[in-house]
C-alpha atoms as a PDB file:
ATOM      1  CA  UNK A   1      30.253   4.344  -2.780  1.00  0.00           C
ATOM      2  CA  UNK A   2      28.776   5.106   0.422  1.00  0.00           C
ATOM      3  CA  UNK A   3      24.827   5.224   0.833  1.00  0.00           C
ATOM      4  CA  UNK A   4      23.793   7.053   3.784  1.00  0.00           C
ATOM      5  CA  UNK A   5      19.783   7.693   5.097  1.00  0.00           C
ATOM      6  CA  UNK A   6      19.444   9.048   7.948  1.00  0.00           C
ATOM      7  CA  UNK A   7      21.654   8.053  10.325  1.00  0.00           C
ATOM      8  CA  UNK A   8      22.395   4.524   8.663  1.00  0.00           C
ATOM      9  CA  UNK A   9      25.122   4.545   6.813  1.00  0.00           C
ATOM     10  CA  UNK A  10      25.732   1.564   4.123  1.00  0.00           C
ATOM     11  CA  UNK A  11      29.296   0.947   2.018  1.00  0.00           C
ATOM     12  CA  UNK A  12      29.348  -1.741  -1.288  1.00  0.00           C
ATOM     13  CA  UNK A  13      28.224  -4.811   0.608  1.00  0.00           C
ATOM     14  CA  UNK A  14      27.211  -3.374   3.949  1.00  0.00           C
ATOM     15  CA  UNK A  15      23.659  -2.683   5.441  1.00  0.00           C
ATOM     16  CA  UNK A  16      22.626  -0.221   8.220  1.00  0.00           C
ATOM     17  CA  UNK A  17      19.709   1.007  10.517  1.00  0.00           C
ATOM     18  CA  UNK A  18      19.143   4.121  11.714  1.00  0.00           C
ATOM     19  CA  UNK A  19      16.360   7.269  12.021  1.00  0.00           C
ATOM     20  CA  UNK A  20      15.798   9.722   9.705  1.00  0.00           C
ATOM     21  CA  UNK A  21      14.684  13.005  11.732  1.00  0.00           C
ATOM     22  CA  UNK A  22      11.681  14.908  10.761  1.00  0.00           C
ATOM     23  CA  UNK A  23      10.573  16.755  13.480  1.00  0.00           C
ATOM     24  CA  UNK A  24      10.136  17.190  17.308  1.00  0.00           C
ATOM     25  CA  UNK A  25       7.242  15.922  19.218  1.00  0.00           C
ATOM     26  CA  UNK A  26       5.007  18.180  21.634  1.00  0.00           C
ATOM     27  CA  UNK A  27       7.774  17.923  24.533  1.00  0.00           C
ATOM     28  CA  UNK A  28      10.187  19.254  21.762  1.00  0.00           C
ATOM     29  CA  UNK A  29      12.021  16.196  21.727  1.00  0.00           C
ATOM     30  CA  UNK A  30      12.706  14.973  18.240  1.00  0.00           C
ATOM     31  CA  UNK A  31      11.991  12.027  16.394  1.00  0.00           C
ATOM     32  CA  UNK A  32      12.607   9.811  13.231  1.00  0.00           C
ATOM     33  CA  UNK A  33      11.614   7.222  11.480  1.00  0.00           C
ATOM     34  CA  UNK A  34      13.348   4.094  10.966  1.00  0.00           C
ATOM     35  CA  UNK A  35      15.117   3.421   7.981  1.00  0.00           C
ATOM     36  CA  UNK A  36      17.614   0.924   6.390  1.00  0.00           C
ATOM     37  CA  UNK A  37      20.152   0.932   3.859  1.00  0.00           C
ATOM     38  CA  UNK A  38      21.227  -2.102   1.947  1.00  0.00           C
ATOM     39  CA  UNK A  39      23.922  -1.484  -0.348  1.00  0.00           C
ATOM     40  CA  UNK A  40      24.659  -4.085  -3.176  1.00  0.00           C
ATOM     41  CA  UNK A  41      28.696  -5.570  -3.127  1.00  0.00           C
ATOM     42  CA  UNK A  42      27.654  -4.438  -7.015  1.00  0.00           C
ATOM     43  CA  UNK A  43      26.783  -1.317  -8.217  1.00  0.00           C
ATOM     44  CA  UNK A  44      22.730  -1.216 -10.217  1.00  0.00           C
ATOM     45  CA  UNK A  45      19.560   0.624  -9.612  1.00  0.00           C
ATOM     46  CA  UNK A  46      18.238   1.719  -6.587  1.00  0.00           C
ATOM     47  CA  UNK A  47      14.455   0.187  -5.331  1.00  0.00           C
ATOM     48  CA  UNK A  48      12.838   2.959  -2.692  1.00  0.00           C
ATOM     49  CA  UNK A  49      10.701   0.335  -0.181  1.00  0.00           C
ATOM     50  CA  UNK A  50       7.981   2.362   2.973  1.00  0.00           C
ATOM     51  CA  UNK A  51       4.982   1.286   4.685  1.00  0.00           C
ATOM     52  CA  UNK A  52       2.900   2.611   7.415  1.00  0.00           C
ATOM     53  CA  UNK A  53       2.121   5.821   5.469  1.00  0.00           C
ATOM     54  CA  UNK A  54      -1.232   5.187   7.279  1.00  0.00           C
ATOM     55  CA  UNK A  55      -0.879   4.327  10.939  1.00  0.00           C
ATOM     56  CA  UNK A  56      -2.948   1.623  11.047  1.00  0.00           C
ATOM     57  CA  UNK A  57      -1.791  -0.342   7.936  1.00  0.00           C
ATOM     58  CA  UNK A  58       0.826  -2.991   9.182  1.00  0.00           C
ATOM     59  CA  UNK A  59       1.011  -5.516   6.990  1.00  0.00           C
ATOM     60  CA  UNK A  60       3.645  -3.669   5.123  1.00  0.00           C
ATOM     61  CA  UNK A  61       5.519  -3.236   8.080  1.00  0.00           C
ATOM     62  CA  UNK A  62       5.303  -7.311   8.611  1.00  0.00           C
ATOM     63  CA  UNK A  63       6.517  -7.442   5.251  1.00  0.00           C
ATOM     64  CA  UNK A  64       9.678  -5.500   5.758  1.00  0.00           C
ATOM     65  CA  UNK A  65      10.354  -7.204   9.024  1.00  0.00           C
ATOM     66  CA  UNK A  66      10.728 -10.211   7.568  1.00  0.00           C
ATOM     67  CA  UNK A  67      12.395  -9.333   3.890  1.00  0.00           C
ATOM     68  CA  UNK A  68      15.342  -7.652   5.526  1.00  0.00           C
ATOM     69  CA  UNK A  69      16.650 -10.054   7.532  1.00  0.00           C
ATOM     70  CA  UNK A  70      16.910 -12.128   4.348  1.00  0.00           C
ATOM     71  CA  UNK A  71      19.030  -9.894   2.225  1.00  0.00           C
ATOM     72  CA  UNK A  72      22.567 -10.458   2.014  1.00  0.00           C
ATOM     73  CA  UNK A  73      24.278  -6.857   0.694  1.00  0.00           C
ATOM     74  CA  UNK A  74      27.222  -9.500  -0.658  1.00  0.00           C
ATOM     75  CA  UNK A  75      24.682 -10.763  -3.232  1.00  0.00           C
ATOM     76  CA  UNK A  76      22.437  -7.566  -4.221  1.00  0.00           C
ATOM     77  CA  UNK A  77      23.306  -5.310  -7.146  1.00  0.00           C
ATOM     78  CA  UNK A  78      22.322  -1.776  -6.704  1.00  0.00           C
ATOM     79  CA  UNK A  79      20.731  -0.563  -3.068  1.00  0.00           C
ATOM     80  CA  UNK A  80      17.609  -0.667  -1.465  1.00  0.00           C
ATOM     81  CA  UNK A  81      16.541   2.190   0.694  1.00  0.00           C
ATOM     82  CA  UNK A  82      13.790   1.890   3.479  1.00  0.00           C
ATOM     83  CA  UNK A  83      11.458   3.401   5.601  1.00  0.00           C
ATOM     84  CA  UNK A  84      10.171   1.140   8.100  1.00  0.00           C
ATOM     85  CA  UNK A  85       7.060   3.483   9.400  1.00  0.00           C
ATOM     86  CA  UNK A  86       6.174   6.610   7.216  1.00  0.00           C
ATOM     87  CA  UNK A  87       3.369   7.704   9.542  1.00  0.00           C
ATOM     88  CA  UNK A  88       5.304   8.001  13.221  1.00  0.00           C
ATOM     89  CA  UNK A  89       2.384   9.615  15.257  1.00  0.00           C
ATOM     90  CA  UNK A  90      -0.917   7.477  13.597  1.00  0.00           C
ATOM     91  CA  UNK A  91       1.636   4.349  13.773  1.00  0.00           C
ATOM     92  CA  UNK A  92       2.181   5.368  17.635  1.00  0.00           C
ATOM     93  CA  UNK A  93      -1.356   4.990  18.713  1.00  0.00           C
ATOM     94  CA  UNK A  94      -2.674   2.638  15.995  1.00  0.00           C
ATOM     95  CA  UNK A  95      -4.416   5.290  13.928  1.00  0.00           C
ATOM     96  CA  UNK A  96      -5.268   5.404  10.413  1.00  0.00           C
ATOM     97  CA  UNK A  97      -4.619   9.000  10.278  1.00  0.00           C
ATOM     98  CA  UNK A  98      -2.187  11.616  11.777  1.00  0.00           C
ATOM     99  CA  UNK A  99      -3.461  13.002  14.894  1.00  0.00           C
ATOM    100  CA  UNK A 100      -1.058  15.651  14.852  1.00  0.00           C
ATOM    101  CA  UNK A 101      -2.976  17.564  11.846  1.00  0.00           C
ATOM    102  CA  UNK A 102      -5.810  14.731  11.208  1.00  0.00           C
ATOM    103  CA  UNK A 103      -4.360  14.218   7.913  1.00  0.00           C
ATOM    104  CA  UNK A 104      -4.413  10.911   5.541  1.00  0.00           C
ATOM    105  CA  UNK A 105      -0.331  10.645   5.237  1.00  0.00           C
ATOM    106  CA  UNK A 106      -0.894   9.321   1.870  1.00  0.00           C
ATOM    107  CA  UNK A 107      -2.522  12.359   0.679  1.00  0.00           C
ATOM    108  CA  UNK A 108       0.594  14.597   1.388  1.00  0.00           C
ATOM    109  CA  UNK A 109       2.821  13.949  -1.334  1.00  0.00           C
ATOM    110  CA  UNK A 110       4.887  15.129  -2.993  1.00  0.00           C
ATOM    111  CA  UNK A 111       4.775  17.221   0.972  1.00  0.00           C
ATOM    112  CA  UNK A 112       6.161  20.562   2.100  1.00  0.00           C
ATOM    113  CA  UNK A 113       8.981  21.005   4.371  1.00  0.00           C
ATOM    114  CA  UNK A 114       7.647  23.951   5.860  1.00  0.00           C
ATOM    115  CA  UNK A 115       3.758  22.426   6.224  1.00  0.00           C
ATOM    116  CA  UNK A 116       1.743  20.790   9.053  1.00  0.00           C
ATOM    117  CA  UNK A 117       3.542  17.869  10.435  1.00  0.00           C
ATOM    118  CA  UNK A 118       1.962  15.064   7.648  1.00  0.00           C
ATOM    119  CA  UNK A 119       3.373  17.476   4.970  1.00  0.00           C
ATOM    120  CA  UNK A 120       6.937  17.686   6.392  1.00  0.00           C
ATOM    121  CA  UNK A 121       7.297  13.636   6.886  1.00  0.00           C
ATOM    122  CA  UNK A 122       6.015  13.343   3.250  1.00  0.00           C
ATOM    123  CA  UNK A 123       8.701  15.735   1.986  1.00  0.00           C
ATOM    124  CA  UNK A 124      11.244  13.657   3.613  1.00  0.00           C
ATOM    125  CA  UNK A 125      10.245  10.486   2.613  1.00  0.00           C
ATOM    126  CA  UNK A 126       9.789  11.780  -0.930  1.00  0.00           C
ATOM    127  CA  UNK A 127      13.183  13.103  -0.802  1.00  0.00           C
ATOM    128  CA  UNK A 128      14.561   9.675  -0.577  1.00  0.00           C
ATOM    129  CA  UNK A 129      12.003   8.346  -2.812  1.00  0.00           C
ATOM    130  CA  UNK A 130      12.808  10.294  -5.809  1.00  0.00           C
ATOM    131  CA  UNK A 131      16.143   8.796  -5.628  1.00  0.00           C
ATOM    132  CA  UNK A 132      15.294   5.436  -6.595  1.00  0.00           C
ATOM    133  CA  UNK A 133      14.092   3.721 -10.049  1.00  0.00           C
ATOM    134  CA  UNK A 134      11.771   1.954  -8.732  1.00  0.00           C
ATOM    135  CA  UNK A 135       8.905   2.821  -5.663  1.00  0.00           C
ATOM    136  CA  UNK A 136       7.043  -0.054  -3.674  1.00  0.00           C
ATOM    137  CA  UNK A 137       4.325   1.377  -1.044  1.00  0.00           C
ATOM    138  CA  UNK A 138       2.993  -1.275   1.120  1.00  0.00           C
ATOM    139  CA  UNK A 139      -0.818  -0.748   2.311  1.00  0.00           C
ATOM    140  CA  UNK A 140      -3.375  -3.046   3.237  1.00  0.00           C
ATOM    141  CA  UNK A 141      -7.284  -1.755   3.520  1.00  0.00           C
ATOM    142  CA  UNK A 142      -7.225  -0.432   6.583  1.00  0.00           C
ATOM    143  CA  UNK A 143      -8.667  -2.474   8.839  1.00  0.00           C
ATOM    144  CA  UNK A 144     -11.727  -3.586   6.641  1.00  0.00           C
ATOM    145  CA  UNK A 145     -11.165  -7.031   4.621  1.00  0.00           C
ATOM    146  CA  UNK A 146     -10.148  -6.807   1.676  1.00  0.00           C
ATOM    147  CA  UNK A 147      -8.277  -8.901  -1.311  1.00  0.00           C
ATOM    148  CA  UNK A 148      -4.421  -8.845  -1.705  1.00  0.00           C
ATOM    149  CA  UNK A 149      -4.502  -6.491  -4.802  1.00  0.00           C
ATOM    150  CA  UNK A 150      -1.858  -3.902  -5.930  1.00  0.00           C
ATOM    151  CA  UNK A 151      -2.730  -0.547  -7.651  1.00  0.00           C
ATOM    152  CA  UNK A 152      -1.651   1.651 -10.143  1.00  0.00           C
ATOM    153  CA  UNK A 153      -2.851   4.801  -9.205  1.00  0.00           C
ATOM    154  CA  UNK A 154      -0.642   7.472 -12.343  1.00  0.00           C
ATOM    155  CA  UNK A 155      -3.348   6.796 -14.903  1.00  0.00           C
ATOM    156  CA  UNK A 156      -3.989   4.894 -17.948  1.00  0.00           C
ATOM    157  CA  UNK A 157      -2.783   8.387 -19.778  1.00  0.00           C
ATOM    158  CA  UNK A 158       0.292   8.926 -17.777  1.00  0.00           C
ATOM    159  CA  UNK A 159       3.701   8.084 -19.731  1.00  0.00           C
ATOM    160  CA  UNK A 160       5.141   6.176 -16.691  1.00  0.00           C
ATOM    161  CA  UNK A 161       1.654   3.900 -16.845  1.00  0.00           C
ATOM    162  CA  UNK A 162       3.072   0.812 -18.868  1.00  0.00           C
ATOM    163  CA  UNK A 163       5.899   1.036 -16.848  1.00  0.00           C
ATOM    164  CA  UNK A 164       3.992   1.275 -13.118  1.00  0.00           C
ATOM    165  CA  UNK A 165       1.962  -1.765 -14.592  1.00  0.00           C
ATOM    166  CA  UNK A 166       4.466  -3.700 -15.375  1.00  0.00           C
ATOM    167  CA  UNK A 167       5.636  -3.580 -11.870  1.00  0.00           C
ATOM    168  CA  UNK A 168       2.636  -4.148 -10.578  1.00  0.00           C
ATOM    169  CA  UNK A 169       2.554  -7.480 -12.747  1.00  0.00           C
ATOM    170  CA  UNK A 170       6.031  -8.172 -11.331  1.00  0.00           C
ATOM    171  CA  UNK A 171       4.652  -7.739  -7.990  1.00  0.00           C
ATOM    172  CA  UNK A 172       2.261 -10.511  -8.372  1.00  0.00           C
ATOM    173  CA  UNK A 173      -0.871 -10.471  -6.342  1.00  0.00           C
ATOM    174  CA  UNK A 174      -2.762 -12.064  -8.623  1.00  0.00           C
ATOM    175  CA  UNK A 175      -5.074  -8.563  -8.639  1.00  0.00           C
ATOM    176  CA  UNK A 176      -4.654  -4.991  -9.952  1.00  0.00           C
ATOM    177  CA  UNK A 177      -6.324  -2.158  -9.731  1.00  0.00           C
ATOM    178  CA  UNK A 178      -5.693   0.137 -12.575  1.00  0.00           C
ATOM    179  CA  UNK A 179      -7.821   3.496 -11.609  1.00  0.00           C
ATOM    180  CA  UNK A 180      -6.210   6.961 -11.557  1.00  0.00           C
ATOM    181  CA  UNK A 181      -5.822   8.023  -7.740  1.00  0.00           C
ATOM    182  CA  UNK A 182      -6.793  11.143  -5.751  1.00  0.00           C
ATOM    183  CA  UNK A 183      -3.689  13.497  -5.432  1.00  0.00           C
ATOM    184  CA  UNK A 184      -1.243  13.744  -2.958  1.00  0.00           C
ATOM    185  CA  UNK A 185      -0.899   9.700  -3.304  1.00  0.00           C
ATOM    186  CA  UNK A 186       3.016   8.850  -3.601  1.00  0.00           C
ATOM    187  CA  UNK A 187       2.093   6.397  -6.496  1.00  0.00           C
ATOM    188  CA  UNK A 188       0.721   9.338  -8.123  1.00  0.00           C
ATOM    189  CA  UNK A 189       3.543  11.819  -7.263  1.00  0.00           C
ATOM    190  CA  UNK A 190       6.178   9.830  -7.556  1.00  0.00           C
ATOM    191  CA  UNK A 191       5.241   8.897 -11.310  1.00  0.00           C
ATOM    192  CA  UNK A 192       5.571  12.586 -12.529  1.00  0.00           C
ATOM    193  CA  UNK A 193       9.500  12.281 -11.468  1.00  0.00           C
ATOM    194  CA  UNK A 194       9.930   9.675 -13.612  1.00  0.00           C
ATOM    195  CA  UNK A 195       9.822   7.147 -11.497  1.00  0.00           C
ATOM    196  CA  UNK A 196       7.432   3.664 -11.303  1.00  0.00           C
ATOM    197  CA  UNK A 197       5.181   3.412  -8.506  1.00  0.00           C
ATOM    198  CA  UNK A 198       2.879   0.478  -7.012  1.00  0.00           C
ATOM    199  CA  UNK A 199       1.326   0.189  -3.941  1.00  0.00           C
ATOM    200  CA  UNK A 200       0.185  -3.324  -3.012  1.00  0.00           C
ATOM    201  CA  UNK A 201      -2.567  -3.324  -0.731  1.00  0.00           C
ATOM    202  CA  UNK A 202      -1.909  -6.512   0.956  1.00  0.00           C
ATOM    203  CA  UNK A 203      -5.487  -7.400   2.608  1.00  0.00           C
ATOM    204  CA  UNK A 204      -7.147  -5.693   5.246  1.00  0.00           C
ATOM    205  CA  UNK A 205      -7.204  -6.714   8.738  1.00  0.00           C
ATOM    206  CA  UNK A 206      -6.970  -5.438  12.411  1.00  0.00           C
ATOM    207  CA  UNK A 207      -3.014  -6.213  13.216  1.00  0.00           C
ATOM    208  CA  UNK A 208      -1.510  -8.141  10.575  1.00  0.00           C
ATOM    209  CA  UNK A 209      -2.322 -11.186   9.097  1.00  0.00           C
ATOM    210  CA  UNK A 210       0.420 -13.642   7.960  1.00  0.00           C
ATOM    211  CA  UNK A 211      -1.566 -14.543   4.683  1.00  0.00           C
ATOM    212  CA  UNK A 212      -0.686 -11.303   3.301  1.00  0.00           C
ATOM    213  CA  UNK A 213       2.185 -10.382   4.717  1.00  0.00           C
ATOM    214  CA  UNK A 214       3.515 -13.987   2.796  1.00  0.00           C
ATOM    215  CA  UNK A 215       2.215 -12.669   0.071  1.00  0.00           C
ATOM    216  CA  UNK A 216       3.760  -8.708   0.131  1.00  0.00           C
ATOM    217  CA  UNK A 217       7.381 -10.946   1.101  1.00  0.00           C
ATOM    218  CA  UNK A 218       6.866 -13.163  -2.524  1.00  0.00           C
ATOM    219  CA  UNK A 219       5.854  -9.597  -4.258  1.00  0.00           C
ATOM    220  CA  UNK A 220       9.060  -7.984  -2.756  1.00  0.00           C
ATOM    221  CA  UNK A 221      11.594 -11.044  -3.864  1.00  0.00           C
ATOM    222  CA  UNK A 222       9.531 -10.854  -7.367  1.00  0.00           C
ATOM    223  CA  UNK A 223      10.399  -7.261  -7.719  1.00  0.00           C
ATOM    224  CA  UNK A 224      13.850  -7.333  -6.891  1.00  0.00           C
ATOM    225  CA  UNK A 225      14.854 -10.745  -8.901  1.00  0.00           C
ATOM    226  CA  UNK A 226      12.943  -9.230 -11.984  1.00  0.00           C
ATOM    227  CA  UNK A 227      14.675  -6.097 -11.538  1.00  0.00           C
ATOM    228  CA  UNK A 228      18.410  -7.623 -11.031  1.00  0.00           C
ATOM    229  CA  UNK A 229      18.780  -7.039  -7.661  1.00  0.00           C
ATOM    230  CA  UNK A 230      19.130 -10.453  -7.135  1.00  0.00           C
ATOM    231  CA  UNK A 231      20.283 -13.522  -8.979  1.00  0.00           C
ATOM    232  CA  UNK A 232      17.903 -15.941 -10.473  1.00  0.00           C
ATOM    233  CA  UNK A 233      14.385 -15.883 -12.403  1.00  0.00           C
ATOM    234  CA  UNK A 234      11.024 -15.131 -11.294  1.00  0.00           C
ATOM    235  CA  UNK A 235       7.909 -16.174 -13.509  1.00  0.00           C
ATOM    236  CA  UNK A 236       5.718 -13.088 -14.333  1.00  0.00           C
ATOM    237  CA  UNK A 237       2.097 -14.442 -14.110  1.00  0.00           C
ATOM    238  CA  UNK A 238      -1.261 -12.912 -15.879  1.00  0.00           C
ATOM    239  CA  UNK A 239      -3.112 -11.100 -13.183  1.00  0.00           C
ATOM    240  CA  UNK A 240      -6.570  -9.997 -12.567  1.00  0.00           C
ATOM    241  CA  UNK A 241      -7.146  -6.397 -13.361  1.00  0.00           C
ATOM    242  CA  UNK A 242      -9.761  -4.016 -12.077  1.00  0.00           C
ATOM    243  CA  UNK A 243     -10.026  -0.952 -14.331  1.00  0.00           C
ATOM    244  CA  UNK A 244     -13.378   1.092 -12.030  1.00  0.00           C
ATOM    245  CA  UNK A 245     -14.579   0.415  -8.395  1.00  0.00           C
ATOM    246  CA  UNK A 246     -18.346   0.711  -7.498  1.00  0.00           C
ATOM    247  CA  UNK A 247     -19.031   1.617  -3.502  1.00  0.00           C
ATOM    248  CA  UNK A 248     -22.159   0.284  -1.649  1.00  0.00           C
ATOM    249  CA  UNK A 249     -23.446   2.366   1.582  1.00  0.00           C
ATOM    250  CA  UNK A 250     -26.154   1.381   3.962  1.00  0.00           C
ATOM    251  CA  UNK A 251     -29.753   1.932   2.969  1.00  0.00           C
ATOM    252  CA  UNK A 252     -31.104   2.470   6.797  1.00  0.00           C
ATOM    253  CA  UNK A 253     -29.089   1.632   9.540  1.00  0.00           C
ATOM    254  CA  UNK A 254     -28.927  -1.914  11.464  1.00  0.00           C
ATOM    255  CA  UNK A 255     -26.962  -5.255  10.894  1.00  0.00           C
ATOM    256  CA  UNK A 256     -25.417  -6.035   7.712  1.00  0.00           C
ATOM    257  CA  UNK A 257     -25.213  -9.939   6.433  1.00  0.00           C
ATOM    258  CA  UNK A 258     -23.070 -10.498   3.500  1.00  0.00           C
ATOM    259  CA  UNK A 259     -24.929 -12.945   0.541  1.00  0.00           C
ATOM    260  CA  UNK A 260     -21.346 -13.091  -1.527  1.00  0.00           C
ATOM    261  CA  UNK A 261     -17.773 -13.917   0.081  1.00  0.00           C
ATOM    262  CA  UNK A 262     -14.607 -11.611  -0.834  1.00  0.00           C
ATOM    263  CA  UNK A 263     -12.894 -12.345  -4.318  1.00  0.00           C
ATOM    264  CA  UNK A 264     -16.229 -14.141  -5.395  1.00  0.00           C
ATOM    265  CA  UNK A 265     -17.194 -12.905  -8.989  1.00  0.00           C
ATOM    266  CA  UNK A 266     -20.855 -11.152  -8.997  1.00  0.00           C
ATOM    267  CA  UNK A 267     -23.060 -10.170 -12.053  1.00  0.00           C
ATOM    268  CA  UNK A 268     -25.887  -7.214 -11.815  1.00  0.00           C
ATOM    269  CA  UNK A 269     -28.737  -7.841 -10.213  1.00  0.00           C
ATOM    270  CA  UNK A 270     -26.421 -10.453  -7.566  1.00  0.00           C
ATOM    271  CA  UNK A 271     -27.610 -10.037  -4.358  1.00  0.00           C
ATOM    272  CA  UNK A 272     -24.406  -8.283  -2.365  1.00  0.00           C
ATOM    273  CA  UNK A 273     -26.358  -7.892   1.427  1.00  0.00           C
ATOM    274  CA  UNK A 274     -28.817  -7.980   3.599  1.00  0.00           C
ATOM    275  CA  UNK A 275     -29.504  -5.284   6.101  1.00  0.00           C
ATOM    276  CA  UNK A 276     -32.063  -6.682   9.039  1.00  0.00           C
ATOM    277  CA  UNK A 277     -32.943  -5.228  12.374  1.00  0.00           C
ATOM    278  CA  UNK A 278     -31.249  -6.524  15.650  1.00  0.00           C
ATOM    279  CA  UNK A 279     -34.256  -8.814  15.618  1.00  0.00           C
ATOM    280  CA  UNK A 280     -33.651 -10.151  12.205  1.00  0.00           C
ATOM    281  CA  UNK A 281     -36.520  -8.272  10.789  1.00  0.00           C
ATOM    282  CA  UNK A 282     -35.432  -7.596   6.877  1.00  0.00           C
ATOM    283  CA  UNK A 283     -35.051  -4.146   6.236  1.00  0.00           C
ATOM    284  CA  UNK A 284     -33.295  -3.945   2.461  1.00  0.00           C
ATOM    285  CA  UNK A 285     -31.705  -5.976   0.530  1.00  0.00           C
ATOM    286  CA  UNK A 286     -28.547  -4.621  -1.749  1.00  0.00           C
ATOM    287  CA  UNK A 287     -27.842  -6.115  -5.375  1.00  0.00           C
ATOM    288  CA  UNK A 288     -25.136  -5.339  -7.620  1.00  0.00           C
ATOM    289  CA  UNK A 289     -25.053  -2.216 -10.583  1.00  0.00           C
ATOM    290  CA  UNK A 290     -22.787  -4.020 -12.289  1.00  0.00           C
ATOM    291  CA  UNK A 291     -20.523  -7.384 -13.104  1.00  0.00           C
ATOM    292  CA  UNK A 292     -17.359  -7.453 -11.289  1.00  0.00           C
ATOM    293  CA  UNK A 293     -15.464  -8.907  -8.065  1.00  0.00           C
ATOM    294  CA  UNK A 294     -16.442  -8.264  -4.104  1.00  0.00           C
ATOM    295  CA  UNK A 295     -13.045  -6.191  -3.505  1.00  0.00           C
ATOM    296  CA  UNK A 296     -13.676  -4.589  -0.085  1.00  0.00           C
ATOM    297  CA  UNK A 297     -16.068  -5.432   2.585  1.00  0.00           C
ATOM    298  CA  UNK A 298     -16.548  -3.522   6.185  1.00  0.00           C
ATOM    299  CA  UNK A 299     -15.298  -5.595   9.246  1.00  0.00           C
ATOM    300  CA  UNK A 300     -18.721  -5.048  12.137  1.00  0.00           C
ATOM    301  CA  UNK A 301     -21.946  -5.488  10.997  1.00  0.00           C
ATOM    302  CA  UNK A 302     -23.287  -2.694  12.373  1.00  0.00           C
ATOM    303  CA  UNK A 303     -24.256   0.152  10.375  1.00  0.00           C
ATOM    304  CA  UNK A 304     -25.798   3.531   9.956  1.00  0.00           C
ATOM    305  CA  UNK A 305     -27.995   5.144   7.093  1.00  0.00           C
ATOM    306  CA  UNK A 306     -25.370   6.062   4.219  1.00  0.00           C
ATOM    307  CA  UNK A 307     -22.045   4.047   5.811  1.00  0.00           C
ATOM    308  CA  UNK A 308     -19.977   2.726   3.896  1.00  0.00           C
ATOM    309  CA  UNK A 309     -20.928  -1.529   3.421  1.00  0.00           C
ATOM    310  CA  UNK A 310     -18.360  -2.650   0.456  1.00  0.00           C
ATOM    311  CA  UNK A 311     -17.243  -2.532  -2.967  1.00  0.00           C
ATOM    312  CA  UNK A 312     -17.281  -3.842  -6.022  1.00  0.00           C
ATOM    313  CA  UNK A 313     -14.606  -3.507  -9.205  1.00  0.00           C
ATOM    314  CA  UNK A 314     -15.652  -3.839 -12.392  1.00  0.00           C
ATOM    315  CA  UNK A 315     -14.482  -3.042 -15.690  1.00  0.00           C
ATOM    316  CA  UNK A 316     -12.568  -6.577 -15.127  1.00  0.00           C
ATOM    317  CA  UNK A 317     -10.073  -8.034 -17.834  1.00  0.00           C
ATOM    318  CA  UNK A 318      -6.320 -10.238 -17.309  1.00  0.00           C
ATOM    319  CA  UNK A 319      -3.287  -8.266 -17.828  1.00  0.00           C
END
């Protein structure tokens, strides 16, 4: 049968690229995202792949530029169904947010079609979500550094929530977080229709960095060999798992000198920074509440009274 998105168009062993129209720009002209179809020579379940729901986040996008070119529709079962960039006007200028409405994208869902601009694109892109068995939503930490992690965001009470961890195994990071998140999140929409949702946050970085974006490619081939999409066996390895998060902010403001590197294990009472004046004069020094793993860190040094300086997980056990 024929899978269409958009304006790509896919038959049993074909792929396609097209737009999928969501609205008109400020001229009135109208615009839409890019999408692909890739539709198995065998019929199976359908995997629902986006990235760039923030504007900023582009590892994801990496990742899909380089998966696609290696799928052959001759040797999938079932279809996959992408959107290339979720976020069109953030993406457009390099913004984390929307600047149409100044809205997080990935606070939108499950969207309105008859909202602000964020709300319609999320309405669209949930559309074609809800169609699969199976959700992967590439992030990355915003331009901060962070670890290659993927969460599960439905909820340790949600009936999906073996299931979305399971993926998120599949996925293999090496990392999970496994914290209920805010609403309007498509791995917390997407859940309550029945449907398992991840979304790897692959780093954090200004650009893209290849690291991750290997490491979102491995976590996409994982996922759809598991999942029969493709031939052949993938090993399903015991991961990390974060079940809280602790955030640090600046005492005072000034210059901010890490005392622990990213992934590195801490225990309370660990000294996490140092905040000094542009002279080097010591200021404050910043330990940790609790045991856990440096996550997140901020990128500049610079900082003001209150801003945000890192985090921490905790609650840390393998899965």
């Amino acid at each position: 049968m024929t899978t269409t998105l958009g304006t790509a168009s896919a038959a049993p062993g074909e792929m396609d690229t097209g737009r999928l129209e969501v609205g008109e720009t400020r001229d009135g002209s109208s615009f839409g995202l890019p999408v692909a179809v890739i539709n198995g020579a065998r019929a199976g379940k359908t995997l629902y792949l986006q990235a760039a729901s923030d504007g900023d986040e582009l590892n994801g996008v990496g990742v899909i530029q380089r998966v696609v070119p290696q799928l052959d529709p001759a040797e999938i079962t079932g279809t996959i169904l992408i959107v290339g960039v979720v976020n069109y006007h953030a993406f457009q200028v390099a913004e984390h947010r929307n600047p149409i409405d100044d809205t997080k994208m990935n606070r939108a869902y499950p969207g309105n079609e008859a909202g602000t601009s964020s709300e319609r694109i999320a309405a669209a892109t949930f559309e074609i979500a809800t169609q699969a068995d199976l959700i992967l939503d590439l992030h990355q930490g915003s331009t901060s550094r962070m670890i290659d992690e993927v969460r599960v965001r439905c909820g340790k009470r949600h009936r999906l929530h073996d299931d979305c961890l399971k993926l998120a195994k599949v996925f293999g990071c090496g990392y999970i977080l496994d914290q209920k998140g805010p609403d309007g999140q498509l791995a917390r929409a997407a859940p309550d229709e029945g449907i398992p949702t991840v979304d790897p946050e692959l780093g954090g970085t200004v650009g893209w960095d290849e690291e991750s974006i290997r490491k979102g490619v491995e976590g996409v081939f994982n996922v759809l060999t598991y999942y029969d999409f493709l031939e052949g066996e993938t090993t399903v390895e015991t991961q990390t798992r974060a079940n809280g998060f602790e955030q640090y902010g600046a005492p005072g403001g000034g210059l901010i000198s890490f005392e622990r590197d990213l992934g590195e294990r801490v225990r309370r009472g660990d000294l996490l920074f140092e905040l000094t004046t542009p002279f080097g004069e010591r200021k404050a020094e910043v330990t940790a509440d609790s045991n856990g793993i440096l996550w997140r860190t901020r990128r500049l040094p610079q900082v003001a009274s209150g801003e945000y300086v890192c985090s921490v997980a905790t609650d840390i056990d393998d899965y």
